[in-house]
N, C-alpha and C. Protein backbone atom coordinates (compact mmCIF):
# COMPACT_ATOMS: atom_id res chain seq x y z
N UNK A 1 23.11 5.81 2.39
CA UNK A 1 22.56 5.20 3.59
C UNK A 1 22.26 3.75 3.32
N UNK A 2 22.98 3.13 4.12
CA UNK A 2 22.96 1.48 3.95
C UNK A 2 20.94 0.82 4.30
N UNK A 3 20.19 0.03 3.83
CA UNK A 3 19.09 -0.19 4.00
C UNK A 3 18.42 -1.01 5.32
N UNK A 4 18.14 0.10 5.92
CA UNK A 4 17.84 -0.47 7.34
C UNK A 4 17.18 -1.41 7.86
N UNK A 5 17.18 -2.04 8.82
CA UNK A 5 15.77 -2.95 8.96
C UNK A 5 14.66 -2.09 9.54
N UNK A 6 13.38 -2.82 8.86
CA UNK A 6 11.98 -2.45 8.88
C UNK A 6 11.13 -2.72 10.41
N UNK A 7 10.98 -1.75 10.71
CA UNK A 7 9.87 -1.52 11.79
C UNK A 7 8.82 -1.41 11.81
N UNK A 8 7.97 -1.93 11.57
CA UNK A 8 6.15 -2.04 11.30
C UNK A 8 5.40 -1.09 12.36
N UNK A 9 6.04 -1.19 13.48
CA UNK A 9 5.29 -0.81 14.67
C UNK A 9 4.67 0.93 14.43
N UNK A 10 3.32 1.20 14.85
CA UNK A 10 3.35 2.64 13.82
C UNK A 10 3.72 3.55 15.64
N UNK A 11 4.20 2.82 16.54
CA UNK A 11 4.39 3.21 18.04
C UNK A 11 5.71 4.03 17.75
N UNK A 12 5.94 5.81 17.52
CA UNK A 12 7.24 6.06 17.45
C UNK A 12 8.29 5.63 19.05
N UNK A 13 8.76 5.41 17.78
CA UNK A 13 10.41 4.93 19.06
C UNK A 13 10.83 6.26 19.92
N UNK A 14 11.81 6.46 20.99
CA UNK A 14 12.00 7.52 21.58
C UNK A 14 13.56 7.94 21.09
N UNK A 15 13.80 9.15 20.53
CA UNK A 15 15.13 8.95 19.90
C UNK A 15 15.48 10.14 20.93
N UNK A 16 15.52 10.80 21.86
CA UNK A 16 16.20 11.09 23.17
C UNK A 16 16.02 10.83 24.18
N UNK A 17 16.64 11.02 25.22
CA UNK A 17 16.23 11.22 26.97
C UNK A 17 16.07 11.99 27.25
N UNK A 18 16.24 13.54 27.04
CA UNK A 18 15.48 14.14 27.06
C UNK A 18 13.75 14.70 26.25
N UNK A 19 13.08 15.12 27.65
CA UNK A 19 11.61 15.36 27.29
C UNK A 19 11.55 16.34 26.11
N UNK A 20 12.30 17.52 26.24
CA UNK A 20 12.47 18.68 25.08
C UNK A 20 12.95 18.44 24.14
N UNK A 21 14.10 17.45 23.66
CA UNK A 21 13.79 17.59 22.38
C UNK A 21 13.50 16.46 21.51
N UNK A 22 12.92 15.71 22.66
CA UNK A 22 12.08 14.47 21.90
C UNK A 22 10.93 15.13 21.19
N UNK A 23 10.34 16.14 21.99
CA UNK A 23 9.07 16.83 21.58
C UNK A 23 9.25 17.66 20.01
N UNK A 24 10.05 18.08 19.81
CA UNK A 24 10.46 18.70 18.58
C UNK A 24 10.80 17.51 17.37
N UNK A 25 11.20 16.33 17.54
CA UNK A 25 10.85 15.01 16.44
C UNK A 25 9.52 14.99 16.35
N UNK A 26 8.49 15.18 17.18
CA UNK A 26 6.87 14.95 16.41
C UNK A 26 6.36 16.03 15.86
N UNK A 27 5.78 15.91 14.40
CA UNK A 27 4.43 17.18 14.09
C UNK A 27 3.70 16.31 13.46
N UNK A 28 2.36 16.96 12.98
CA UNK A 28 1.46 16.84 12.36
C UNK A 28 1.20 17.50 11.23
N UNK A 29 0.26 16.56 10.00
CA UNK A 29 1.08 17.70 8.89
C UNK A 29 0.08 18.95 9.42
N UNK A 30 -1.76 18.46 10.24
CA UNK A 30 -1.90 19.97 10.49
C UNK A 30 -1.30 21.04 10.77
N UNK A 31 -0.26 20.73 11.60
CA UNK A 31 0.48 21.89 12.24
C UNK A 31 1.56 22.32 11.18
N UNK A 32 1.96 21.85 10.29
CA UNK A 32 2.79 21.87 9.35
C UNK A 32 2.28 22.59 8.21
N UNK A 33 0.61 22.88 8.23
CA UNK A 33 0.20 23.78 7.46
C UNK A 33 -0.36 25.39 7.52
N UNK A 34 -0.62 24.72 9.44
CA UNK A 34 -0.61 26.24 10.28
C UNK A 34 0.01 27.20 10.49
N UNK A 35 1.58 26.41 10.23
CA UNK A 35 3.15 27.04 9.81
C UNK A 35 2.82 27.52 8.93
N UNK A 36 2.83 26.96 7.63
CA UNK A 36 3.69 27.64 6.69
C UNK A 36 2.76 27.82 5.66
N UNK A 37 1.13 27.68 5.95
CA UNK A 37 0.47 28.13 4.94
C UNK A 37 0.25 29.89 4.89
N UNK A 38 0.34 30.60 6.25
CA UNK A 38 0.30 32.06 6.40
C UNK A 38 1.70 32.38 6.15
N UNK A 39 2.65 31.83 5.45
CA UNK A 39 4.05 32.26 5.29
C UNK A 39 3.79 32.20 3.71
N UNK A 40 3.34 31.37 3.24
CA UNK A 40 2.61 31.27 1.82
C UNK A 40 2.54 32.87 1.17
N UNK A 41 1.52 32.97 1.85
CA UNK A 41 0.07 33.55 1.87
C UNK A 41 0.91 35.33 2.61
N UNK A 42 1.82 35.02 3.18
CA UNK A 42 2.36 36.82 3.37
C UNK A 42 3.54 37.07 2.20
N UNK A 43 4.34 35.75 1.69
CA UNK A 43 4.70 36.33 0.30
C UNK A 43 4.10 36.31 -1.01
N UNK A 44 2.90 35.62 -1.33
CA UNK A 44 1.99 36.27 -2.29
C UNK A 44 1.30 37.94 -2.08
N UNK A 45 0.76 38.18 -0.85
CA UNK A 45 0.56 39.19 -0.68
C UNK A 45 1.38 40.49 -0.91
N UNK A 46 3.01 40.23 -0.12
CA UNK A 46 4.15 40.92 -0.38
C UNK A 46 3.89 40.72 -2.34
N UNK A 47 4.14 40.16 -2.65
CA UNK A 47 4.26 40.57 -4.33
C UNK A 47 3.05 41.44 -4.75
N UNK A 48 1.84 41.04 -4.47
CA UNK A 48 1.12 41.90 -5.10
C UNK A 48 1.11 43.73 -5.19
N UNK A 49 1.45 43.50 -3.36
CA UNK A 49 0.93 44.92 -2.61
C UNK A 49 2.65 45.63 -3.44
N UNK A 50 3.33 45.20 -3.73
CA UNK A 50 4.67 46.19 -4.35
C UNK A 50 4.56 46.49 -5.31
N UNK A 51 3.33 45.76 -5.99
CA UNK A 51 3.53 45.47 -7.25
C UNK A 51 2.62 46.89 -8.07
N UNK A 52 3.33 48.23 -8.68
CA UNK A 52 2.86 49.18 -8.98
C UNK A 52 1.45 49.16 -9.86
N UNK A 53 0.26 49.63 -9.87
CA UNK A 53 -0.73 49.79 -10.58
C UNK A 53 -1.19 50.10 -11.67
N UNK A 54 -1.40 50.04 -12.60
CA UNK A 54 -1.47 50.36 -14.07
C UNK A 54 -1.11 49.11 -14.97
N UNK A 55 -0.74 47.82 -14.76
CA UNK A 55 -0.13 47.11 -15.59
C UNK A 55 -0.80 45.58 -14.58
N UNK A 56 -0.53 44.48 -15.06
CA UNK A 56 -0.77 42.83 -15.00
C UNK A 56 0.75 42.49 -14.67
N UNK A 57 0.40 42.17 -13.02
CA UNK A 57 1.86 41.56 -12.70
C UNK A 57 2.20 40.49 -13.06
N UNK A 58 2.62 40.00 -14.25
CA UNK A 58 2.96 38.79 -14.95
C UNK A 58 4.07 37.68 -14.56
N UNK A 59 5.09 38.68 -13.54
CA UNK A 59 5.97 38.48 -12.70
C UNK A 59 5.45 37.33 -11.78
N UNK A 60 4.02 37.64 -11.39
CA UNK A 60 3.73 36.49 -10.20
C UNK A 60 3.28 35.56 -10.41
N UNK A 61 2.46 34.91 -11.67
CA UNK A 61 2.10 33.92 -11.92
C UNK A 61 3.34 32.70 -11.97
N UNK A 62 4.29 33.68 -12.98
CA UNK A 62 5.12 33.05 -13.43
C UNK A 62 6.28 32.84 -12.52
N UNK A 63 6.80 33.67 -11.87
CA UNK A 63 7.43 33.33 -10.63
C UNK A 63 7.02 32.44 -9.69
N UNK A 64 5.57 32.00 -9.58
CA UNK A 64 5.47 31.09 -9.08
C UNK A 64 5.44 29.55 -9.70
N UNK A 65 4.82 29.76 -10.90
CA UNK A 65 5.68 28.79 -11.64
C UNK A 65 6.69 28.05 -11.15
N UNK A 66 7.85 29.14 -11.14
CA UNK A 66 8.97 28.95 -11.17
C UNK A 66 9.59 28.26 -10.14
N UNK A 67 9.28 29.06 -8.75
CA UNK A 67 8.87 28.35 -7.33
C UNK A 67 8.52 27.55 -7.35
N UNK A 68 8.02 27.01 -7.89
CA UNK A 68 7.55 26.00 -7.32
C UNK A 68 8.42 24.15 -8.43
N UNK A 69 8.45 24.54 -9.56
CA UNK A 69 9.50 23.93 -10.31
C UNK A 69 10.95 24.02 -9.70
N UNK A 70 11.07 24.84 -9.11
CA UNK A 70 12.52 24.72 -8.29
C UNK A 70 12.65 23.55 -7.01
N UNK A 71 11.09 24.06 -6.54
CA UNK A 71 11.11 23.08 -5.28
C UNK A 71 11.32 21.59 -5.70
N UNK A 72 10.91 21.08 -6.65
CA UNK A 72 10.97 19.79 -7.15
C UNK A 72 12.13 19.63 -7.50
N UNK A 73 13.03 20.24 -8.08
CA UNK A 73 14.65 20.03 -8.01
C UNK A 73 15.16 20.00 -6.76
N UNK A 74 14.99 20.94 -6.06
CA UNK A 74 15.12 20.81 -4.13
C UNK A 74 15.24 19.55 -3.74
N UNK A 75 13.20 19.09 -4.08
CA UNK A 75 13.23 17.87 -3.13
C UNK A 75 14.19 17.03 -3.65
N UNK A 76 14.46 16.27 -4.78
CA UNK A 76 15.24 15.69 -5.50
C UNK A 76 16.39 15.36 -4.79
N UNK A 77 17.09 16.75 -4.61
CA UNK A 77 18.71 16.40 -4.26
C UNK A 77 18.64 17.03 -2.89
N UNK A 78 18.00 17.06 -2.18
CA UNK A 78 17.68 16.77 -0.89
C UNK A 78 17.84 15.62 -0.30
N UNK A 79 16.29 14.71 -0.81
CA UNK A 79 16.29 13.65 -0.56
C UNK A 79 17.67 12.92 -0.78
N UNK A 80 18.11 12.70 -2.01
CA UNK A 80 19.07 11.98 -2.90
C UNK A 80 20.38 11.97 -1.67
N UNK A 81 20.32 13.34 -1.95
CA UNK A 81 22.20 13.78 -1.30
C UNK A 81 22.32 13.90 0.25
N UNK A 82 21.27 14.85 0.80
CA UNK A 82 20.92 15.12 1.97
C UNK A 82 20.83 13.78 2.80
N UNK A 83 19.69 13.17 2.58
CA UNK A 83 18.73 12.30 3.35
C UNK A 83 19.49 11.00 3.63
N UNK A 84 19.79 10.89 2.17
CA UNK A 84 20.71 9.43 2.08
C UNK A 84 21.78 9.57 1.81
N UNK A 85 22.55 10.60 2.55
CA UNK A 85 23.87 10.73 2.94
C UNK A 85 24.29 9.47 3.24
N UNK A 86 25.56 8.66 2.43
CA UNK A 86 26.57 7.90 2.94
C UNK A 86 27.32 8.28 3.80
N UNK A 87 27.22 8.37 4.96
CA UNK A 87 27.75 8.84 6.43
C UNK A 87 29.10 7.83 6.11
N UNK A 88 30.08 8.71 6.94
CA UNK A 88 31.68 8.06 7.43
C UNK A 88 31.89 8.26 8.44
N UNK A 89 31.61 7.44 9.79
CA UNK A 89 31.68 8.09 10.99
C UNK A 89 30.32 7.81 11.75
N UNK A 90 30.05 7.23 13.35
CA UNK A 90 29.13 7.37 13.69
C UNK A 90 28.46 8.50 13.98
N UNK A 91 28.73 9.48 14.32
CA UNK A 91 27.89 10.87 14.10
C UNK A 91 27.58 11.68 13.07
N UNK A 92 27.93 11.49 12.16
CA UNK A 92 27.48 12.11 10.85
C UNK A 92 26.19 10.50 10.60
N UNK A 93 26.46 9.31 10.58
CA UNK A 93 25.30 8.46 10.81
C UNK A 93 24.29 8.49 11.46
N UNK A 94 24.67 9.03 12.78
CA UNK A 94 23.63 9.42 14.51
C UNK A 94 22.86 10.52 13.49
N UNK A 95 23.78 11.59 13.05
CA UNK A 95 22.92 12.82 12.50
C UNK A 95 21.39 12.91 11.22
N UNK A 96 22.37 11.90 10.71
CA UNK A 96 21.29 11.49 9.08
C UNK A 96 20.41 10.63 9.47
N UNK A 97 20.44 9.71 10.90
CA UNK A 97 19.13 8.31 11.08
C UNK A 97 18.36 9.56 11.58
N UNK A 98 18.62 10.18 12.66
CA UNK A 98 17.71 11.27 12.54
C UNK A 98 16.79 12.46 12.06
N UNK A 99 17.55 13.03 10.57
CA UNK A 99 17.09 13.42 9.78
C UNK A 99 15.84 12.38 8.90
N UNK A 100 16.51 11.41 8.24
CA UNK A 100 15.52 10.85 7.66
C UNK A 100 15.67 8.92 7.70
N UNK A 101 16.65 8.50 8.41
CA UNK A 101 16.61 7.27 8.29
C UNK A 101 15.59 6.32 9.46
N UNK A 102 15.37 7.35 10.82
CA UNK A 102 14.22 6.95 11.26
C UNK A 102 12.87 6.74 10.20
N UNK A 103 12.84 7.42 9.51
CA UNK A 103 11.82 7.29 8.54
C UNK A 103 11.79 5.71 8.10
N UNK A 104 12.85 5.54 7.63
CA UNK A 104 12.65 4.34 6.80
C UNK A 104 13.17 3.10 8.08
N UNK A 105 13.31 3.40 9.01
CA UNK A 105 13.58 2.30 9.70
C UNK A 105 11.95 2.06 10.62
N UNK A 106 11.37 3.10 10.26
CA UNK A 106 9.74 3.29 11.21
C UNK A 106 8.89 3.87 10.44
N UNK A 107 8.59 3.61 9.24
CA UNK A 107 7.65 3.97 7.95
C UNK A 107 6.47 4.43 8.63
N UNK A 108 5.79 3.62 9.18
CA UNK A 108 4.78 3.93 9.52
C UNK A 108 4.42 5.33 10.69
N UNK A 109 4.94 5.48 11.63
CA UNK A 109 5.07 6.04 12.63
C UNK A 109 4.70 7.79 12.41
N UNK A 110 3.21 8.04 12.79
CA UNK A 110 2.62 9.25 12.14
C UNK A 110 3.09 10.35 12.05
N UNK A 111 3.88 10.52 13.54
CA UNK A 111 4.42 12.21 13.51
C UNK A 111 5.59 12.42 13.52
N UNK A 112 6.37 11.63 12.35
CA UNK A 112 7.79 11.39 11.34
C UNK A 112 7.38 11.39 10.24
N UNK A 113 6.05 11.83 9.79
CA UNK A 113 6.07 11.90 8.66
C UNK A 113 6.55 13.06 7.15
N UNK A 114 6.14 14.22 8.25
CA UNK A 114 6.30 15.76 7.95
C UNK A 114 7.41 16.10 8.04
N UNK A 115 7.94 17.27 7.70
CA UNK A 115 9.14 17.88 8.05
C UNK A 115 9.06 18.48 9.15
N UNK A 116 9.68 18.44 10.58
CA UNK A 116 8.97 19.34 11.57
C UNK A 116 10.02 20.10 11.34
N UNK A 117 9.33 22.12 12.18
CA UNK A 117 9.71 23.12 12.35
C UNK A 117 11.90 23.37 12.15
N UNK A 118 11.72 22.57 13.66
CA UNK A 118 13.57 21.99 13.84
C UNK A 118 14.14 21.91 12.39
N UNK A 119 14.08 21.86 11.27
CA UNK A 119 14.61 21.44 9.95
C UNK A 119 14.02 22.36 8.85
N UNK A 120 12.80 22.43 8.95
CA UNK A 120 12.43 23.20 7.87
C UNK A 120 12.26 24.73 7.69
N UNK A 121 12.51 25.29 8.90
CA UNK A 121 12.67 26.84 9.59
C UNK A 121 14.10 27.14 8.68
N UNK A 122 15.24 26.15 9.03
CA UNK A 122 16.42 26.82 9.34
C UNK A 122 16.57 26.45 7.66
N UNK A 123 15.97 25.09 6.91
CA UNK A 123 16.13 25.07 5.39
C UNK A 123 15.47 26.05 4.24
N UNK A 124 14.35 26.55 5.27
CA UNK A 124 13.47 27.99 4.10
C UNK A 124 14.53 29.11 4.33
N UNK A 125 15.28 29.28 5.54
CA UNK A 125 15.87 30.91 6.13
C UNK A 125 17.57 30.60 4.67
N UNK A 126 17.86 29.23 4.67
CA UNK A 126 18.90 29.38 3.51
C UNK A 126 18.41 29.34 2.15
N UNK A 127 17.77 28.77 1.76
CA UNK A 127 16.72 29.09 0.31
C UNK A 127 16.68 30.38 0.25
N UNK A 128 15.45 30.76 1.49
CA UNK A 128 15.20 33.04 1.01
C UNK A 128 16.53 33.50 0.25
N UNK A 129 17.05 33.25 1.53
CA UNK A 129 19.05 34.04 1.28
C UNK A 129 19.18 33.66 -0.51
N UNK A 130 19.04 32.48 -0.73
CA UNK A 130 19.57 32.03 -2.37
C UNK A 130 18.45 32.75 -3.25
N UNK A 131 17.21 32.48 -2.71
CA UNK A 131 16.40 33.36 -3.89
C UNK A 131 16.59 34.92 -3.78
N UNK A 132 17.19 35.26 -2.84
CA UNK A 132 17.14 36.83 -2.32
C UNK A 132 18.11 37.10 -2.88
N UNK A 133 19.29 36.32 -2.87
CA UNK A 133 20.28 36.49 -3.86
C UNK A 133 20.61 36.57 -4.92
N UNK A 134 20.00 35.44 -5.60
CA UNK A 134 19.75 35.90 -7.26
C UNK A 134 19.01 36.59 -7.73
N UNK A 135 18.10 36.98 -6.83
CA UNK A 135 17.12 37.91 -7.41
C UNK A 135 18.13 39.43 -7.35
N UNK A 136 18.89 39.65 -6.79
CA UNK A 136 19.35 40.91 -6.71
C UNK A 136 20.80 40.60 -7.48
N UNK A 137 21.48 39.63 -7.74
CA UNK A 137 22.57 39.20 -8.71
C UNK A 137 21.85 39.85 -10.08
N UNK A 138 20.12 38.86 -10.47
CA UNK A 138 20.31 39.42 -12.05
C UNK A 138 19.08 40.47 -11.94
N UNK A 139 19.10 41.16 -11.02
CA UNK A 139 18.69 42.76 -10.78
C UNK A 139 16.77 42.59 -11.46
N UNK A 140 16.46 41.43 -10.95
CA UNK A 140 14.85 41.00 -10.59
C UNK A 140 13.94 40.93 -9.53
N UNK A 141 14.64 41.65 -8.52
CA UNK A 141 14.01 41.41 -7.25
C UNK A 141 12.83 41.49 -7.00
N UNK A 142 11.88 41.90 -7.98
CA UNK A 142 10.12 41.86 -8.00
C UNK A 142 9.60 40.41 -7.85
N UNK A 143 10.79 39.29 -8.61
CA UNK A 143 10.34 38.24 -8.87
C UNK A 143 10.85 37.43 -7.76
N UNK A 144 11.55 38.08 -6.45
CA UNK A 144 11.93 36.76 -4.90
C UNK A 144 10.82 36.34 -5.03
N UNK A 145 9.57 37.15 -3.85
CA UNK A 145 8.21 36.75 -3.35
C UNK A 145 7.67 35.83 -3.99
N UNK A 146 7.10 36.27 -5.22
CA UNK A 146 6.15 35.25 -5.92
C UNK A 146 7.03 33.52 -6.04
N UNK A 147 8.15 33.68 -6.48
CA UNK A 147 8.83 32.79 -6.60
C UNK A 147 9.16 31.67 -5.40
N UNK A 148 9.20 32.53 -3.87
CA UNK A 148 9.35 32.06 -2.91
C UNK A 148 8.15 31.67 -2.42
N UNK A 149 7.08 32.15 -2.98
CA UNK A 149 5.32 31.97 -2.56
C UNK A 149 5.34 30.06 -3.71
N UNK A 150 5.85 29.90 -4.45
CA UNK A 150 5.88 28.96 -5.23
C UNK A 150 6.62 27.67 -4.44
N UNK A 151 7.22 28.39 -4.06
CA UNK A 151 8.52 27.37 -3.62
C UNK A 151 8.11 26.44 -2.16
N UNK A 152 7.16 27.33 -1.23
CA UNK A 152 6.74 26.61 -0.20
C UNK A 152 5.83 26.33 -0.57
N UNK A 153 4.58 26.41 -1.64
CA UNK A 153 3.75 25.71 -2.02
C UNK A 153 4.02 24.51 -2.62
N UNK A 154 4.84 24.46 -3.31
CA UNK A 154 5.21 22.90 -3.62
C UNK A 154 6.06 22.08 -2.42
N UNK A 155 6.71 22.78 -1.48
CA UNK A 155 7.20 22.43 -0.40
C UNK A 155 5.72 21.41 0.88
N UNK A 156 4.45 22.41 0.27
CA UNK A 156 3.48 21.99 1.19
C UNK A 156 3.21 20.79 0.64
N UNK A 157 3.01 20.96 -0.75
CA UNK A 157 2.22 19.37 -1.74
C UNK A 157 3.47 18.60 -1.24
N UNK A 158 4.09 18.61 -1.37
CA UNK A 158 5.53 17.55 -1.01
C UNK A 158 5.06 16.67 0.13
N UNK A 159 5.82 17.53 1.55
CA UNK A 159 4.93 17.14 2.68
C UNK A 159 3.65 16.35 2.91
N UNK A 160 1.92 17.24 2.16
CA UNK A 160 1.17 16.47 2.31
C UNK A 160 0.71 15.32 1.57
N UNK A 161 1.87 15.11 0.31
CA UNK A 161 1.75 13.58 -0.38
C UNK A 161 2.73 12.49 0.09
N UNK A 162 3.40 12.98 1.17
CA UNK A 162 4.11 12.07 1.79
C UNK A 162 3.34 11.31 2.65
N UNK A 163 2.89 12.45 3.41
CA UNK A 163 1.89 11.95 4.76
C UNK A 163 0.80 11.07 4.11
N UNK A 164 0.04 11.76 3.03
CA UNK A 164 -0.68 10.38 2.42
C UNK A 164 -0.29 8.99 1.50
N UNK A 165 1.21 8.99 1.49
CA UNK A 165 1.20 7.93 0.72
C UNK A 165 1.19 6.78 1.94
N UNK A 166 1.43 7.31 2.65
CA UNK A 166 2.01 6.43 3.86
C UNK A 166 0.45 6.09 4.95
N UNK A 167 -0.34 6.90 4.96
CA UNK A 167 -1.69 6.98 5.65
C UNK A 167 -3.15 6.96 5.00
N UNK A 168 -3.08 7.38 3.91
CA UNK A 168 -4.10 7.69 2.94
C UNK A 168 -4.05 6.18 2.13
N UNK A 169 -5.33 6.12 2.01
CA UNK A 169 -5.31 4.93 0.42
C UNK A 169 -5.56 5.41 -1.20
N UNK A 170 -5.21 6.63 -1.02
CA UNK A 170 -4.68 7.26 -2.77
C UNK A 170 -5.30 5.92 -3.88
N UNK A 171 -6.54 5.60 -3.89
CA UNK A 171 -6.63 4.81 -5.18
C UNK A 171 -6.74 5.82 -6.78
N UNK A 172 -6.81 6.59 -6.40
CA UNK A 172 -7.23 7.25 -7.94
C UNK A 172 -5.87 7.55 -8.53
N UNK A 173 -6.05 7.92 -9.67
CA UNK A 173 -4.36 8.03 -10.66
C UNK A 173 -4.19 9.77 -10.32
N UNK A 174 -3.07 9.97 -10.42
CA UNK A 174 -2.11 10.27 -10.24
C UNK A 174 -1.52 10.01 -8.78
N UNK A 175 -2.13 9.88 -8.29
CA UNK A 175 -1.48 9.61 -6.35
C UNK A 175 -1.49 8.27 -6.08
N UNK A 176 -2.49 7.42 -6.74
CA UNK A 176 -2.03 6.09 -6.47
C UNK A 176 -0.86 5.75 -6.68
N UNK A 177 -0.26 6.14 -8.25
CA UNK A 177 0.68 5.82 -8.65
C UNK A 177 2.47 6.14 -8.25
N UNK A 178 1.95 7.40 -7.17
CA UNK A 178 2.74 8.51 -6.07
C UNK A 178 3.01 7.57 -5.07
N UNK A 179 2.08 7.35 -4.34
CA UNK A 179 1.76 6.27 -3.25
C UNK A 179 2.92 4.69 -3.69
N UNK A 180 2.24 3.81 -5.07
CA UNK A 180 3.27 2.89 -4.97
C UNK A 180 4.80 3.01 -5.07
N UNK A 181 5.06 4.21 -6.02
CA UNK A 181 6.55 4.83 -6.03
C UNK A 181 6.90 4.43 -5.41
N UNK A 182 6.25 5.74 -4.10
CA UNK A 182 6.92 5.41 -2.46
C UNK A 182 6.97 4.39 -1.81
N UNK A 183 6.69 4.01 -2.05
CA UNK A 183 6.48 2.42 -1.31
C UNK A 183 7.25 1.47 -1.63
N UNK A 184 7.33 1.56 -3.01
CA UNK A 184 8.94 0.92 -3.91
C UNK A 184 10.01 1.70 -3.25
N UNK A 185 10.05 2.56 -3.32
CA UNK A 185 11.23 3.56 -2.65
C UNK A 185 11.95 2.88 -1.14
N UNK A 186 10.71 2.58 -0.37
CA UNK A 186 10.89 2.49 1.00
C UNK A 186 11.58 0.65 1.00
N UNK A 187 10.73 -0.10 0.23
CA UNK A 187 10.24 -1.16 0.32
C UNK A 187 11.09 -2.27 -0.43
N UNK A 188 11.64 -1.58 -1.55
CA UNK A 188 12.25 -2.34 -2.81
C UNK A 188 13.48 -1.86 -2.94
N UNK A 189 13.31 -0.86 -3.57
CA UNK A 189 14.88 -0.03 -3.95
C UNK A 189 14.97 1.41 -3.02
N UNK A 190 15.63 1.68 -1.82
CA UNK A 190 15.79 2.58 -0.92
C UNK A 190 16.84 3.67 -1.60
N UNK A 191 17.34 3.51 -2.66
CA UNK A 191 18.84 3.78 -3.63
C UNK A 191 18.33 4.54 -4.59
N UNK A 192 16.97 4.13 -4.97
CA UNK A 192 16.41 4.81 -6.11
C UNK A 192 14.78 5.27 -5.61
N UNK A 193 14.62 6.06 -6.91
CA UNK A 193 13.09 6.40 -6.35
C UNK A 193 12.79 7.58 -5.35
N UNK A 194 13.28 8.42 -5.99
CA UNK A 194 13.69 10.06 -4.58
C UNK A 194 12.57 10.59 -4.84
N UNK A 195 12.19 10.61 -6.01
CA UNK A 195 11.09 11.64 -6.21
C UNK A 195 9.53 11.34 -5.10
N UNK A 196 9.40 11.77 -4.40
CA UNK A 196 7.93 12.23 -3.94
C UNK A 196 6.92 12.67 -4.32
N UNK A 197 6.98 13.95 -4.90
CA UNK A 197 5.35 14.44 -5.43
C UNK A 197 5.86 14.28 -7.11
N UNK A 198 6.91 13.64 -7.49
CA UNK A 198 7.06 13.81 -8.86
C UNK A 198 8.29 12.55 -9.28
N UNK A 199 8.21 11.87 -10.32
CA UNK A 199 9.24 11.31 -10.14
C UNK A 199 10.19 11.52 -11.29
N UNK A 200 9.81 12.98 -11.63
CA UNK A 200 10.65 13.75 -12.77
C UNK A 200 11.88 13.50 -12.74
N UNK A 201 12.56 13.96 -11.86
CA UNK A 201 14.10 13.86 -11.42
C UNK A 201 14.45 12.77 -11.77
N UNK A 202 13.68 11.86 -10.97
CA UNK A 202 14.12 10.47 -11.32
C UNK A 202 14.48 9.71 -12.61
N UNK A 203 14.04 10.46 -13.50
CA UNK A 203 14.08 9.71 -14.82
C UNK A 203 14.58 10.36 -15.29
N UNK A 204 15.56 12.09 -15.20
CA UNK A 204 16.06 12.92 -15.72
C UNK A 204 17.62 12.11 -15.27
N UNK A 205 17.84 12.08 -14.37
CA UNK A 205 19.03 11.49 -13.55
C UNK A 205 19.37 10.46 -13.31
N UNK A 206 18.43 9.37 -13.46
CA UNK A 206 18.67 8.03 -14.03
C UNK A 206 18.87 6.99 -12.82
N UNK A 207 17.81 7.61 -11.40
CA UNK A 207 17.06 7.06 -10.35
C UNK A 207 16.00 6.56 -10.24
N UNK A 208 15.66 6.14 -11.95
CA UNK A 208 14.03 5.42 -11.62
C UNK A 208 14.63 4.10 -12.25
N UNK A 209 14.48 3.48 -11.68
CA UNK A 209 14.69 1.71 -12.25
C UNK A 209 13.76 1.57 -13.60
N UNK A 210 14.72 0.49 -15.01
CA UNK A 210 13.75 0.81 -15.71
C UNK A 210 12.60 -0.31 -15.73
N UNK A 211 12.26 -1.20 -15.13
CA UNK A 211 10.67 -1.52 -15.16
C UNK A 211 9.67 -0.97 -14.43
């Protein structure tokens, strides 16, 4: 994605004519936690309640672990590949300013900050399928849930350190330092700098600039 020009205005722009599905471009991360924190919270439960009696389900700690270390590879090449798709074509361009290049062409603009429903419904329903899948490929299926209970929990921290790098004044360390990332990301180098709640990737893959 070529580096857009900057919009200060925190007034979101209107990216349809129609009323319906202009309405589906805004959330809040509240509502973004009203979602998907009881979706959390019914596959931790699902792991426990299967989980036979007599023994320490060790499966769930660590599956979530795991979940949630996955999600950070997610966001990674999400962002990276997904977001900042080099489009060929004005509609595969039309498609990606909408996904995420409104973002960076309107940084500020509050309820673009989150992932709304429209995107993140239909990106958890292909994930399940992949964790549902390998879990029954290497014949672990105790370990989907917890793993998938991991996976939207770091999906949530994602989300709500976005919304604050951009709204919040994060002075303390570790989020301050989250906060300027992003801000380099947006601000400096749009090419580099994917990582969000981590900038692991970035330095594994050789997207963090080295000063």
């Amino acid at each position: 994605m070529t580096r857009p020009e900057i919009n200060r205005d925190p007034t979101p722009i209107r990216l349809f004519k129609s009323d319906f599905l202009e309405f589906f471009t805004h959330i809040s991360p509240l509502a973004v936690l009203a979602i998907w924190v009881p979706v959390a919270i019914f596959f931790l439960w699902r792991a426990i309640a299967n989980h036979p009696a007599g023994s320490f389900p060790w499966h769930i700690p660590l599956g979530a672990l795991l979940g949630l270390f996955l999600w950070t590879v997610a966001e990674y090449l999400l962002h990276r590949f997904v977001f900042h798709f080099h489009a060929q074509g004005p509609r595969i361009e039309r498609i990606i300013f909408l996904f995420h290049g409104i973002h960076h062409y309107q940084p500020d603009a509050k309820t673009r900050l989150v992932m709304p429903p429209v995107v993140s419904i239909p990106l958890a329903l292909i994930f399940y399928a992949l964790f549902y899948g390998l879990g029954a490929l290497l014949r672990l299926p105790a370990w989907v849930d917890p793993a998938f209970f991991g996976f939207i929990i770091g999906y949530l921290a994602y989300d709500m350190i976005h919304y604050a790098t951009h709204h919040l004044p994060m002075k303390r360390q570790p989020l301050k330092f989250l906060r300027r990332y992003h801000m380099q990301h947006h601000f400096k180098t749009p090419g580099q700098r994917y990582g969000v709640s981590s900038p692991l990737w970035d330095a594994v893959f050789g997207t963090m600039p080295k000063e």
